[in-house]
C-alpha atoms as a PDB file:
ATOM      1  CA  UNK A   1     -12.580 -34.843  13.612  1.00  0.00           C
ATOM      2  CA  UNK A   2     -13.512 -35.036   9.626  1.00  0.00           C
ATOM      3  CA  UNK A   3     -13.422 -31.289   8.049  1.00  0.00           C
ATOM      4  CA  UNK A   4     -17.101 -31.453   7.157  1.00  0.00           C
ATOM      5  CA  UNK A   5     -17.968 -32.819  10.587  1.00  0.00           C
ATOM      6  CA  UNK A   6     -16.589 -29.661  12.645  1.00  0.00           C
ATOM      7  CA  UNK A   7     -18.013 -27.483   9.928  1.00  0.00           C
ATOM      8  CA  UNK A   8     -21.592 -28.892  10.343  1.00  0.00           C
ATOM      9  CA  UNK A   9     -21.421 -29.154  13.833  1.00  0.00           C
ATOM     10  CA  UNK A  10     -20.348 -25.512  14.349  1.00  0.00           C
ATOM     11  CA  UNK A  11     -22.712 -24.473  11.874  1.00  0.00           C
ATOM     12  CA  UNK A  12     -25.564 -26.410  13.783  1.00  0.00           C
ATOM     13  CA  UNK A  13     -24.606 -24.896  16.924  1.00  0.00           C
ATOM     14  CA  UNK A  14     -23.958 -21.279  15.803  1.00  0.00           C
ATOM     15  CA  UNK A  15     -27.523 -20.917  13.904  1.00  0.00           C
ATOM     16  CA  UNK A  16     -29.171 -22.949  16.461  1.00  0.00           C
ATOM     17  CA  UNK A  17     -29.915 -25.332  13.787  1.00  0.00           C
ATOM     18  CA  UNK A  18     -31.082 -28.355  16.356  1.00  0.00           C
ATOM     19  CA  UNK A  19     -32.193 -31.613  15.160  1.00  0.00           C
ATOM     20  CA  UNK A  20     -33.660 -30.013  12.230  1.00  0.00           C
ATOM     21  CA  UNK A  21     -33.856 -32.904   9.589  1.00  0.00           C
ATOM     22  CA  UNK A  22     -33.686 -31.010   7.041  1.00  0.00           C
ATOM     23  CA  UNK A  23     -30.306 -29.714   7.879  1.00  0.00           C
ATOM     24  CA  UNK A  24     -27.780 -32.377   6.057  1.00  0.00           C
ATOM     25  CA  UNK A  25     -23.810 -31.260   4.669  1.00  0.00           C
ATOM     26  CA  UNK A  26     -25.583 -30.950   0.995  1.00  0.00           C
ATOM     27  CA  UNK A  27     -28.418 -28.900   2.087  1.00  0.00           C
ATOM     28  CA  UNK A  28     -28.288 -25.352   0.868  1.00  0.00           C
ATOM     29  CA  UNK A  29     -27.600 -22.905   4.009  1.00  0.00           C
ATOM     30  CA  UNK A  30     -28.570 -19.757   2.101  1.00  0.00           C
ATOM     31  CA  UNK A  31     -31.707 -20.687  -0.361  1.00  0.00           C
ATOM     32  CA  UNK A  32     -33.172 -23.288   3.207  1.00  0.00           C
ATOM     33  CA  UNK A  33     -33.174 -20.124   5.069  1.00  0.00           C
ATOM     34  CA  UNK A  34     -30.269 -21.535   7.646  1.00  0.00           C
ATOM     35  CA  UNK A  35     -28.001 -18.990   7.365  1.00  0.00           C
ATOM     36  CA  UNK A  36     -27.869 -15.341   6.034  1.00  0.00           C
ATOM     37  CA  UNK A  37     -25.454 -13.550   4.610  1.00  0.00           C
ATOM     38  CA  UNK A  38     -23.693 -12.482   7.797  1.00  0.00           C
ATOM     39  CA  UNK A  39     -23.423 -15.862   8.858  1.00  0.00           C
ATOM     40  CA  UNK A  40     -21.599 -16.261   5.770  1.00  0.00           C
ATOM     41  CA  UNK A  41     -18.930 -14.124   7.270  1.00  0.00           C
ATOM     42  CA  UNK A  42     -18.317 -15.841  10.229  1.00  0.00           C
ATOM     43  CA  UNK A  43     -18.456 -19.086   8.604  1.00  0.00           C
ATOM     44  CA  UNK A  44     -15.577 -17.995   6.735  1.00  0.00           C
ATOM     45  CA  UNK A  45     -13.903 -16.289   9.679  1.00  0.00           C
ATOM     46  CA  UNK A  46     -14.041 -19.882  12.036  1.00  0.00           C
ATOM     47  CA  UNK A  47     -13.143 -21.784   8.818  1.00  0.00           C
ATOM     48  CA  UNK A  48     -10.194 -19.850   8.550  1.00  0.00           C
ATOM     49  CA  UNK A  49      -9.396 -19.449  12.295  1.00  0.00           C
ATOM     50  CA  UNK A  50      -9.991 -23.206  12.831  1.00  0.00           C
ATOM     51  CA  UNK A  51      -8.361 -24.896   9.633  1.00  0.00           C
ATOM     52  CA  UNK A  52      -5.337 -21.914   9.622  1.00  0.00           C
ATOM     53  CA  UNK A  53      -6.468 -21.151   6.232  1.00  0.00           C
ATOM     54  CA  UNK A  54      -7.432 -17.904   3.875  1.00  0.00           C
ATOM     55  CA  UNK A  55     -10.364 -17.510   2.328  1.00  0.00           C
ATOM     56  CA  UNK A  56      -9.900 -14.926  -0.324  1.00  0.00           C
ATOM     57  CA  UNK A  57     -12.817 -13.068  -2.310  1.00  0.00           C
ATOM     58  CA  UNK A  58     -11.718 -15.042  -5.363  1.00  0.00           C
ATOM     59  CA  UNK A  59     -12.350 -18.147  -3.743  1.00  0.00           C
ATOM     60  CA  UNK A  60     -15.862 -16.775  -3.121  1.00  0.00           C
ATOM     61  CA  UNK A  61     -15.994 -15.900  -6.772  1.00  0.00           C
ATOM     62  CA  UNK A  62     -14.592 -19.074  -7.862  1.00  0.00           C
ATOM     63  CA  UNK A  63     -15.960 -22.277  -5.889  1.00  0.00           C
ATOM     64  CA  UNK A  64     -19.499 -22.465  -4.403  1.00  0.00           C
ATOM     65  CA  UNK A  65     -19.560 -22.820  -0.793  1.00  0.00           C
ATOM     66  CA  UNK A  66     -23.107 -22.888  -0.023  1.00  0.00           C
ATOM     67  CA  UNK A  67     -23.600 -26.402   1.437  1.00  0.00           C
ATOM     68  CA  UNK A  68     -21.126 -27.864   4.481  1.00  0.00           C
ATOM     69  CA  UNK A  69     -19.336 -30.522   2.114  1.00  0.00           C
ATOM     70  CA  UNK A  70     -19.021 -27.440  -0.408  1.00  0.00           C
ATOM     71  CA  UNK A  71     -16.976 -25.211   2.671  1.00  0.00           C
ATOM     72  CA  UNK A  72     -14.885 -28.649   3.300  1.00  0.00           C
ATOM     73  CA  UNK A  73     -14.005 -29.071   0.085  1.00  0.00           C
ATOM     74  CA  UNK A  74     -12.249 -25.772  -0.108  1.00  0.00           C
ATOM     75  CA  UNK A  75     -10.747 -25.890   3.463  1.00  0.00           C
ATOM     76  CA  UNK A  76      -8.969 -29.350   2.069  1.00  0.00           C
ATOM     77  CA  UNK A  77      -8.156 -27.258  -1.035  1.00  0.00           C
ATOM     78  CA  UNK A  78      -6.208 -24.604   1.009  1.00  0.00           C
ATOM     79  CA  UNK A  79      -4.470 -27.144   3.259  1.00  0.00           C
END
């Protein structure tokens, strides 16, 4: 399964998102209400746990990761 595809999917599940048709991979989680900011964290803690990867606070600083195919991109980054 694509990157983006288990991110959005766990993301859907998680928030219980639903068939909300507004929720796409380029949708802004924060500023569309999806997710808070403690959902950031365990984004970033099943990104890492699932992709074996590190998400460091200057990656936070550094790349946006506030839409699915924005999280992919930097899981692919640290792979």
């Amino acid at each position: 399964m694509e990157i983006s595809t288990k991110i959005f999917e766990f993301v859907r599940e998680h928030f219980d998102i639903g068939d909300d048709p507004d929720y796409t991979p380029d949708v802004h989680l924060f500023d569309e209400g999806f997710v808070d900011s403690l959902g950031a964290v365990e984004i970033i803690d099943f990104v890492e746990n699932e992709f074996g990867i590190k998400i460091t606070q200057k990656d936070i600083t550094l790349y946006p990761m506030n839409t699915v195919n924005e999280i992919a991109r930097v899981v692919e980054s640290k792979q």
